[in-house]
N, C-alpha and C. Protein backbone atom coordinates (compact mmCIF):
# COMPACT_ATOMS: atom_id res chain seq x y z
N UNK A 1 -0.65 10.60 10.83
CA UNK A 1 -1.01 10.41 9.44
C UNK A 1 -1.65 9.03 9.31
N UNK A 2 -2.77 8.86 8.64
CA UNK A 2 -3.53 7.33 8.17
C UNK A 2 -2.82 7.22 7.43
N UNK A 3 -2.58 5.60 7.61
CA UNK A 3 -2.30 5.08 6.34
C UNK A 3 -2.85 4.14 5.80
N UNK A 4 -3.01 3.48 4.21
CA UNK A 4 -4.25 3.04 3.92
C UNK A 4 -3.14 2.35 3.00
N UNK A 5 -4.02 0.85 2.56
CA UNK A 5 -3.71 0.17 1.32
C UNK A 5 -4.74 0.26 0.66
N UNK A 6 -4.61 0.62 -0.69
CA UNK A 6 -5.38 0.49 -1.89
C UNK A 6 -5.35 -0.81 -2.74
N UNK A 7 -5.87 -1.44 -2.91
CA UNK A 7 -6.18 -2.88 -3.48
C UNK A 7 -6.73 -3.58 -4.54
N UNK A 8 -6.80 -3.99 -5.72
CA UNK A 8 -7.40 -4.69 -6.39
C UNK A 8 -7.87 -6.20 -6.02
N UNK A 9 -8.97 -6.34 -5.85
CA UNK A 9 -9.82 -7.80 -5.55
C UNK A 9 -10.36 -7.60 -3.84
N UNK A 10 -11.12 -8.41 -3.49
CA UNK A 10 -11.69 -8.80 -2.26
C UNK A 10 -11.42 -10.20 -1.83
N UNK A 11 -10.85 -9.61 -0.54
CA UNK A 11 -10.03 -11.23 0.25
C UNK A 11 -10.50 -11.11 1.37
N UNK A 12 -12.16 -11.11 1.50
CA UNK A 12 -12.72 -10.73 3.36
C UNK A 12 -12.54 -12.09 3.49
N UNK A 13 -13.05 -13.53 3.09
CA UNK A 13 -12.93 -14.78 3.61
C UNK A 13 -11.30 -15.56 3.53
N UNK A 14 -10.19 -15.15 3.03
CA UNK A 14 -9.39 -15.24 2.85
C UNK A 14 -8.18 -14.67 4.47
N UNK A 15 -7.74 -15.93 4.59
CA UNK A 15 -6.80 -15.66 6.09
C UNK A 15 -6.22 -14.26 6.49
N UNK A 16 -5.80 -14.22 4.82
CA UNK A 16 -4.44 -13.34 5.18
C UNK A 16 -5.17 -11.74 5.44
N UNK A 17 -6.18 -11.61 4.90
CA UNK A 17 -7.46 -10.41 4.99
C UNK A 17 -6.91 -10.34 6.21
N UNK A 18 -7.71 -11.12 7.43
CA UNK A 18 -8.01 -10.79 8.55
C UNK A 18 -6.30 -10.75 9.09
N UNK A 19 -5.37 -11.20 8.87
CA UNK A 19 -4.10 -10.66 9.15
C UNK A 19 -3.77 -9.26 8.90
N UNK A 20 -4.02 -8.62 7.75
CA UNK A 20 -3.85 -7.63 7.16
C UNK A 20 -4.54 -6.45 8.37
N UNK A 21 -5.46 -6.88 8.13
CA UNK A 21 -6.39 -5.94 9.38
C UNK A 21 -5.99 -5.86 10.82
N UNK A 22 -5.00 -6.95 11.19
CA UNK A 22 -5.01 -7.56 12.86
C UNK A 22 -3.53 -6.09 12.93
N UNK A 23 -2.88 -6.25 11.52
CA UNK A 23 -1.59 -5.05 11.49
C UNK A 23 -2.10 -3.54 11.22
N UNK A 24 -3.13 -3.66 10.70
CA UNK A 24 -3.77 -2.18 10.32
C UNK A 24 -3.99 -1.32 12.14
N UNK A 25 -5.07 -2.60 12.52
CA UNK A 25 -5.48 -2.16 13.58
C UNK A 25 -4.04 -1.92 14.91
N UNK A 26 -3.49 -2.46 14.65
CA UNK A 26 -2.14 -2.02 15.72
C UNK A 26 -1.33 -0.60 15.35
N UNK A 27 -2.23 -0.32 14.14
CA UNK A 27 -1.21 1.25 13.89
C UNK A 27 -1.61 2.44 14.53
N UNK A 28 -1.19 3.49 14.88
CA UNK A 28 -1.76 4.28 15.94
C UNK A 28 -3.07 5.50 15.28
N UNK A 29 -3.17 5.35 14.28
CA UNK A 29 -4.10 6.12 13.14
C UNK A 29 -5.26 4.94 12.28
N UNK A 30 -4.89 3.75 13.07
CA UNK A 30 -6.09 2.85 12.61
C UNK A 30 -6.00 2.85 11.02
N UNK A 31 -5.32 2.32 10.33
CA UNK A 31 -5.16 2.22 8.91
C UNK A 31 -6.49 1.55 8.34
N UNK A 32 -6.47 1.51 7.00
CA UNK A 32 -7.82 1.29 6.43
C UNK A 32 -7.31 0.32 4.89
N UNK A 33 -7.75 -0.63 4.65
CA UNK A 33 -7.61 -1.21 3.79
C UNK A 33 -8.67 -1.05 2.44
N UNK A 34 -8.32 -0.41 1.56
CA UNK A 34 -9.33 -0.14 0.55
C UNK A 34 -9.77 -1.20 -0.60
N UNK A 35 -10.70 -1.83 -0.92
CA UNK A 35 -10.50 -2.82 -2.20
C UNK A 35 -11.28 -2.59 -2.91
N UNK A 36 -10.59 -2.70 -4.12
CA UNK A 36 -11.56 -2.53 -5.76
C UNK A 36 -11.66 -3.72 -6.18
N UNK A 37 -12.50 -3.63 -7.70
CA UNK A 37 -12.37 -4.74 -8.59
C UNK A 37 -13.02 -4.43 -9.83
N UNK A 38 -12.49 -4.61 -10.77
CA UNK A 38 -12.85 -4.40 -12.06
C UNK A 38 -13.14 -5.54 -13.12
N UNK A 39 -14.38 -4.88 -14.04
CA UNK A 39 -15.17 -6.04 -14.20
C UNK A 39 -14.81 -6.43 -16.09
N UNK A 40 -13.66 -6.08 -16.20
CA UNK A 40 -12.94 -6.09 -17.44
C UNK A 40 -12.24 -7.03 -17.82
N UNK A 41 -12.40 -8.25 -18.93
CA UNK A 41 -11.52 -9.16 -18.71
C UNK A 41 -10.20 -8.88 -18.80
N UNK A 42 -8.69 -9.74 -18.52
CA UNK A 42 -7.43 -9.45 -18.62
C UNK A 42 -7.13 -8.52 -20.03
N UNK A 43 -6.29 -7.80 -19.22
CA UNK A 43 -5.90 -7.11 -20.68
C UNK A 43 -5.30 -5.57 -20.65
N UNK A 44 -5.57 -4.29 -21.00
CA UNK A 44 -5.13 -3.21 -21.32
C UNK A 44 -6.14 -2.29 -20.42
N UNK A 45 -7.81 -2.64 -21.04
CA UNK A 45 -8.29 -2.05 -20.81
C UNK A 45 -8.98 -2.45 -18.84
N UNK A 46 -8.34 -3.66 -18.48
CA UNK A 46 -9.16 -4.06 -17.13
C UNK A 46 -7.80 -3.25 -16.09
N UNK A 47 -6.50 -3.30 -16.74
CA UNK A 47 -5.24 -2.60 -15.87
C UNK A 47 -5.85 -0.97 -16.26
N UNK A 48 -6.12 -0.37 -17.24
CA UNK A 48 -6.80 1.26 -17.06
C UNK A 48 -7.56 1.29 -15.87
N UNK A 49 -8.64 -0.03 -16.12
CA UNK A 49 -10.41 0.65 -14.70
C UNK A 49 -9.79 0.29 -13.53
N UNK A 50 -9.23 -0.96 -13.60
CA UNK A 50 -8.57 -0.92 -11.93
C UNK A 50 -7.80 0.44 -11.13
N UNK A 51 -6.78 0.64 -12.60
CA UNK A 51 -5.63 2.01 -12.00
C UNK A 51 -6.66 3.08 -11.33
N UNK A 52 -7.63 3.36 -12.60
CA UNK A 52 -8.76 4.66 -12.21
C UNK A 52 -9.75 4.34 -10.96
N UNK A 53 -10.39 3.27 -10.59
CA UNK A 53 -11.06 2.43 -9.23
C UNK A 53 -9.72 2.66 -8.39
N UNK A 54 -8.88 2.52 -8.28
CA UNK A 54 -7.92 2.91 -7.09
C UNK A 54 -7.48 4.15 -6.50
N UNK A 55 -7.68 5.04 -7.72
CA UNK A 55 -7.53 6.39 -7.74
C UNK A 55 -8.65 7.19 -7.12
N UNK A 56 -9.95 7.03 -7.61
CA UNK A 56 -11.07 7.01 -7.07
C UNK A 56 -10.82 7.02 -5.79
N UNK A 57 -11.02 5.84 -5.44
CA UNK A 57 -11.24 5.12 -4.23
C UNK A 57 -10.60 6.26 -2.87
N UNK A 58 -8.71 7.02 -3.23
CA UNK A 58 -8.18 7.68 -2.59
C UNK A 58 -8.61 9.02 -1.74
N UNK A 59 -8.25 9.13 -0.80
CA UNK A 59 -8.59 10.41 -0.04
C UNK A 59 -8.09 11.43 -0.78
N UNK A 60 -8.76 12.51 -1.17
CA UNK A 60 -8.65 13.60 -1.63
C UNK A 60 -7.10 14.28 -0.73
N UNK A 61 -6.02 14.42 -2.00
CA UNK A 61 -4.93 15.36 -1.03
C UNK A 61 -3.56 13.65 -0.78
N UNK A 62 -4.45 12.93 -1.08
CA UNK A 62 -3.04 11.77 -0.23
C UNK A 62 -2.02 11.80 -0.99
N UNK A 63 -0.99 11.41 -0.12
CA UNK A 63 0.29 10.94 -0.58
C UNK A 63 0.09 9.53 -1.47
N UNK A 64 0.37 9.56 -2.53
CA UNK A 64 0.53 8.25 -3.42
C UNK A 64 1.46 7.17 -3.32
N UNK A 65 1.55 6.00 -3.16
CA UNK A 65 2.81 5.32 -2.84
C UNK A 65 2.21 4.02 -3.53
N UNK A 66 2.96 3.76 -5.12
CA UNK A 66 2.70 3.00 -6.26
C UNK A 66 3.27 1.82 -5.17
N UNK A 67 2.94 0.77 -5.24
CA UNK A 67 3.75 -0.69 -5.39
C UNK A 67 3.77 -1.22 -6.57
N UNK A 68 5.66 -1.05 -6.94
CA UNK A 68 5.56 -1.30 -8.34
C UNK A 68 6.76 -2.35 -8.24
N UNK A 69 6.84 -3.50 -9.26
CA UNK A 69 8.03 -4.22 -9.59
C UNK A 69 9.67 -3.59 -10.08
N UNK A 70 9.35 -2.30 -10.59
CA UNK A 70 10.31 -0.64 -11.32
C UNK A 70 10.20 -0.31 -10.09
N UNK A 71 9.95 -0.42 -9.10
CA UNK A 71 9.98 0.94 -8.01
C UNK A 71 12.08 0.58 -7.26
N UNK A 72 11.64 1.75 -6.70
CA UNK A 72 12.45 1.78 -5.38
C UNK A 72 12.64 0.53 -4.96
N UNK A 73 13.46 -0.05 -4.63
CA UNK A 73 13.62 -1.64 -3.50
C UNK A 73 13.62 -0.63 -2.00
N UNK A 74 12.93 -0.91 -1.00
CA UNK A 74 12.77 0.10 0.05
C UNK A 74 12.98 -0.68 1.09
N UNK A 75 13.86 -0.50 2.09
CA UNK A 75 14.16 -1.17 3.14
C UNK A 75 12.95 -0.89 4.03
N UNK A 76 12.89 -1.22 5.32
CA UNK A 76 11.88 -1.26 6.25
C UNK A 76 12.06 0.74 6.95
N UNK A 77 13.22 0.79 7.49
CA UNK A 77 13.99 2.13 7.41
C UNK A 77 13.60 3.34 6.83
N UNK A 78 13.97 2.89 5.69
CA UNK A 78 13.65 3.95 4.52
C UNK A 78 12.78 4.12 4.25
N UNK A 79 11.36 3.10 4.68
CA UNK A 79 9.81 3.66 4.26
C UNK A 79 9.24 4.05 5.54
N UNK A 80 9.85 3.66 6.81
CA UNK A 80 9.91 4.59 8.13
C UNK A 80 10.04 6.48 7.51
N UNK A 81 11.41 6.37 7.69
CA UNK A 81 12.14 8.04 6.67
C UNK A 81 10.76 8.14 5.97
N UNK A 82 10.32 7.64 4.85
CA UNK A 82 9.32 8.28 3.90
C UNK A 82 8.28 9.16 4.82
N UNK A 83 7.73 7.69 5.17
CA UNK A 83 6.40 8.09 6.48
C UNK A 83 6.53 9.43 7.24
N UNK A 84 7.81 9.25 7.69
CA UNK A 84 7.90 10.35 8.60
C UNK A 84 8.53 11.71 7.96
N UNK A 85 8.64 11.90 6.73
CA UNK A 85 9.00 12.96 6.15
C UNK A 85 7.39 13.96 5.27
N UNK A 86 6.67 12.87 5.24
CA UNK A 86 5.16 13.35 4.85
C UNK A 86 4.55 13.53 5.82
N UNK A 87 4.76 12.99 7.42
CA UNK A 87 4.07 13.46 8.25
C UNK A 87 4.45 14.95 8.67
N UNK A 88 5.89 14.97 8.46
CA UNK A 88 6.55 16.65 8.64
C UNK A 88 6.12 17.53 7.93
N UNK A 89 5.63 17.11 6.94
CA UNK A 89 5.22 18.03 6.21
C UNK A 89 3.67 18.10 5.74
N UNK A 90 2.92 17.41 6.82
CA UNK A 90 1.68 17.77 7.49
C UNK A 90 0.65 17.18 6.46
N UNK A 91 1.09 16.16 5.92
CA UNK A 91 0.41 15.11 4.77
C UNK A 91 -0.45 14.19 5.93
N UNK A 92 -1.76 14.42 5.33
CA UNK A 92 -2.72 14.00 6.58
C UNK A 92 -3.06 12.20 6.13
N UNK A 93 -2.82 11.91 5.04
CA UNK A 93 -3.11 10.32 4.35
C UNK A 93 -2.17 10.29 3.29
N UNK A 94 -1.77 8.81 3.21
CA UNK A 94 -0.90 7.75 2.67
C UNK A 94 -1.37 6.94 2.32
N UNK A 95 -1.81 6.64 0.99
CA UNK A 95 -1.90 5.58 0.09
C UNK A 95 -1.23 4.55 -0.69
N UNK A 96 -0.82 3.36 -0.32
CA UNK A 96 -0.30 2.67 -0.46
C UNK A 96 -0.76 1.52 -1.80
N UNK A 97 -0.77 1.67 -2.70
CA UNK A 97 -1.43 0.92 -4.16
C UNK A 97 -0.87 -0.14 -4.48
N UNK A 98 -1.46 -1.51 -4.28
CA UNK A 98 -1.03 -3.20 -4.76
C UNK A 98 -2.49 -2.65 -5.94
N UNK A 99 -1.18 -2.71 -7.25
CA UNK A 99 -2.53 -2.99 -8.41
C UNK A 99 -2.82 -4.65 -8.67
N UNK A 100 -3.67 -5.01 -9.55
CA UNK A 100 -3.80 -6.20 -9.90
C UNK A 100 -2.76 -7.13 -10.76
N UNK A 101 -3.27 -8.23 -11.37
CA UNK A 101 -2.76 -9.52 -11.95
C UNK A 101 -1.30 -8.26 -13.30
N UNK A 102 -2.24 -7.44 -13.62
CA UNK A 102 -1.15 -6.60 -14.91
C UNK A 102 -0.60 -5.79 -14.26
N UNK A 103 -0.44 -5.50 -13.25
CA UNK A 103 0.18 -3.84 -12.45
C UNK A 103 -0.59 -3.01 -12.54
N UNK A 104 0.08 -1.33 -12.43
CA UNK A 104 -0.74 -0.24 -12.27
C UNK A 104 -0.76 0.01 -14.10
N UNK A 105 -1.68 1.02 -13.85
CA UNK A 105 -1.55 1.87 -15.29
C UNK A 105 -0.84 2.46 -15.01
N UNK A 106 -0.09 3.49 -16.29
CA UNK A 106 0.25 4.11 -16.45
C UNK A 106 0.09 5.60 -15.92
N UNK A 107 -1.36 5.73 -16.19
CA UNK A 107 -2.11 6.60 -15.13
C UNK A 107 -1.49 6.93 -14.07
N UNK A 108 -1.99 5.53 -13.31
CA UNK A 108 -1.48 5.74 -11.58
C UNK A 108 0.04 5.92 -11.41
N UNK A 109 0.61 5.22 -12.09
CA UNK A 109 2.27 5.43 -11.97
C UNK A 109 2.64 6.76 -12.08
N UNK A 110 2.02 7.70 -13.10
CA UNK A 110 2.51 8.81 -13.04
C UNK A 110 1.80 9.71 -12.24
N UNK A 111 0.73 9.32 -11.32
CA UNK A 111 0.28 10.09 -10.22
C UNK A 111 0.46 9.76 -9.28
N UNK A 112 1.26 9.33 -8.99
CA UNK A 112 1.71 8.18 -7.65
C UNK A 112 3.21 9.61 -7.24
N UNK A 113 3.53 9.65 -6.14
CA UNK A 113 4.53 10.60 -5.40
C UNK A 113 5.47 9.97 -5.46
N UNK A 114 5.45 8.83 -5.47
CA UNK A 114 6.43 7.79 -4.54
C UNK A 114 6.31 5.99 -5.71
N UNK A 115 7.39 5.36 -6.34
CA UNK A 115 7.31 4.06 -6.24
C UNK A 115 8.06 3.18 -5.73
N UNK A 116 7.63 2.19 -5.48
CA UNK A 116 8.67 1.53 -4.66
C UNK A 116 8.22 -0.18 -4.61
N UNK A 117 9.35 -0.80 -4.52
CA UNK A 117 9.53 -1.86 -4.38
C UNK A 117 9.80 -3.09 -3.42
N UNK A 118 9.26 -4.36 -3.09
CA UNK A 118 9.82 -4.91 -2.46
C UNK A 118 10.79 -6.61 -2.83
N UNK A 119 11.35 -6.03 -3.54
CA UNK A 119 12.33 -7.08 -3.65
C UNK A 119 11.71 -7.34 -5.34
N UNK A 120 12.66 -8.04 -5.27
CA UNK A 120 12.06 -8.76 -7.05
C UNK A 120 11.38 -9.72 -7.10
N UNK A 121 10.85 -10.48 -5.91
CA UNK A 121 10.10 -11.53 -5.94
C UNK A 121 8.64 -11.56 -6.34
N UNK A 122 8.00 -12.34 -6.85
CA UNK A 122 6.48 -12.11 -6.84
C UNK A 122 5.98 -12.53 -6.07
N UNK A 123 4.73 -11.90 -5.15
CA UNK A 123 4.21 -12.23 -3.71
C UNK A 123 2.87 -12.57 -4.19
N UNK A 124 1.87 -13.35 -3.86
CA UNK A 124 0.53 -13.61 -3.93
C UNK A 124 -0.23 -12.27 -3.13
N UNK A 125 -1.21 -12.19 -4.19
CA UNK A 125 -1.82 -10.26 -4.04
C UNK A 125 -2.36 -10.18 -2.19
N UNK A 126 -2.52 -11.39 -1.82
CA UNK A 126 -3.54 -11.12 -0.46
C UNK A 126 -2.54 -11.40 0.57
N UNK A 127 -1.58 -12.02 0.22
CA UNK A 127 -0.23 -12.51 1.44
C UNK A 127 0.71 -10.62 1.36
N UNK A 128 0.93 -10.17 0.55
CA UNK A 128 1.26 -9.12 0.21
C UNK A 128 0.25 -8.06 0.61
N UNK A 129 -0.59 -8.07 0.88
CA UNK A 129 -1.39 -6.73 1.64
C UNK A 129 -0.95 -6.71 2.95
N UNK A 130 -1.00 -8.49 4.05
CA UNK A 130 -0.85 -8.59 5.18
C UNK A 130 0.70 -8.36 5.65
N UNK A 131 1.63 -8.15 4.69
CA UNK A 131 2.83 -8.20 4.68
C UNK A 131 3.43 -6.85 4.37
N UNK A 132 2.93 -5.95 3.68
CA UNK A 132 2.46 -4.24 3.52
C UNK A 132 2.41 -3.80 4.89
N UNK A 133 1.06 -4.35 5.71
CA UNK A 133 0.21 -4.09 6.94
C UNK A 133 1.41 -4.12 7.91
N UNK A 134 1.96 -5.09 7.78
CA UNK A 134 3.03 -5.36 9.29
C UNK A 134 4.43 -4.35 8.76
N UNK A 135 4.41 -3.87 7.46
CA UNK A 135 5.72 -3.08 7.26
C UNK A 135 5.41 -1.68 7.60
N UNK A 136 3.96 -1.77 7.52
CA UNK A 136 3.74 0.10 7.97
C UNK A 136 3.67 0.11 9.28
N UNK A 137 3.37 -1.41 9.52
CA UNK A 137 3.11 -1.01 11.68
C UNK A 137 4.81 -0.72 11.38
N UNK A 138 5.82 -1.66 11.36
CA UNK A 138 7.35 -1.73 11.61
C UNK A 138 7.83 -0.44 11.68
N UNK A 139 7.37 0.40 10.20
CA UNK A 139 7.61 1.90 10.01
C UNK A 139 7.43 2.33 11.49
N UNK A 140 5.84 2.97 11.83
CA UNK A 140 5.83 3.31 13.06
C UNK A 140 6.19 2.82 14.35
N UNK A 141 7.31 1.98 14.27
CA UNK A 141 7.84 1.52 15.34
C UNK A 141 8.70 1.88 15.00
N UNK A 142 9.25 1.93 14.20
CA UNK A 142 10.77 2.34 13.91
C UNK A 142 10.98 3.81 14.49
N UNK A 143 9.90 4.41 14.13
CA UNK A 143 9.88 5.80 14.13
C UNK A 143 10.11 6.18 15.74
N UNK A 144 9.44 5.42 16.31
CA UNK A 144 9.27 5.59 17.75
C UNK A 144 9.98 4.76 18.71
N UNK A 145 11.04 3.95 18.11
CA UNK A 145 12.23 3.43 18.65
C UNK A 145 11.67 2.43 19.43
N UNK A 146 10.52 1.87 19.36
CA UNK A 146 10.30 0.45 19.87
C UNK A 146 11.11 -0.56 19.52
N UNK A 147 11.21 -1.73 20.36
CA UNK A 147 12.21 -3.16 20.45
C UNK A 147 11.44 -3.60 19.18
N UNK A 148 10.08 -3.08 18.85
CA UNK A 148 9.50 -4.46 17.75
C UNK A 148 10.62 -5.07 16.80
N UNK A 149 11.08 -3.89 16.31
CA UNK A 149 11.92 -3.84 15.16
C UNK A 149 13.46 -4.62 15.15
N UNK A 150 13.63 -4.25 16.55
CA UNK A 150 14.77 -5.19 16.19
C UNK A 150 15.02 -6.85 17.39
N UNK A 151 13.85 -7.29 17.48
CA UNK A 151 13.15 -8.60 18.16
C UNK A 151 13.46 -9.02 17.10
């Protein structure tokens, strides 16, 4: 199964980008990092075009997986379990959604399969993609009982 982050903003000159990618590329389905941006100032209507630009953006058929502050708190484990319960059931892509500065819409939240959380902390949007990246490699290590996981 690919798995993909969906994104609000562009961080190609930005460190943590090319981190993000260095974890994509170690996954065995070559993950794909998707990024939007919406040209709406702050507000109601710039959290709608982003939610809908992310939605867009998705592979036709994917599994939805909101990153929400309300979500799930999801151990490393348990989004292993996820992964590997959509791959059983022959879910060919996984979308993984960091909305912007306001969150998701409403929209996406309620088209999303899955929300989930990581902790209550607030993470900076581009340190948090590369930090996504290394939890989905972890997943597929977990899955496959590599030492990564518990080094």
């Amino acid at each position: 199964m690919k798995l993909s982050i969906a994104a609000i903003g562009h961080g190609k000159s930005a460190p943590e980008h090319q981190l993000a990618l260095n974890w994509f590329g170690k996954l065995p389905y070559k993950g794909q990092l998707i990024e939007t941006v919406s040209k709406y100032p702050a507000g109601a209507d710039r959290q709608k075009d982003e939610s809908a630009r992310l939605l867009a953006a998705m592979p036709n058929g994917a599994f939805l997986v909101a990153l929400d502050p309300y979500g799930k708190d999801t151990s490393s484990e348990d989004l292993a379990k996820l992964i590997q319960t959509q791959r059983d059931q022959g879910v060919r892509d996984a979308v993984f959604a960091i909305g912007g500065a306001d969150g998701h819409d409403q929209s996406l939240l309620d088209r999303a399969d899955k929300k989930i959380a990581f902790g209550s902390q607030t993470w900076p949007h581009m340190l948090f993609r590369a930090m996504l990246a290394e939890q989905l490699y972890r997943a597929e290590m977990i899955l496959i009982n590599h030492p990564y996981h518990h080094a």
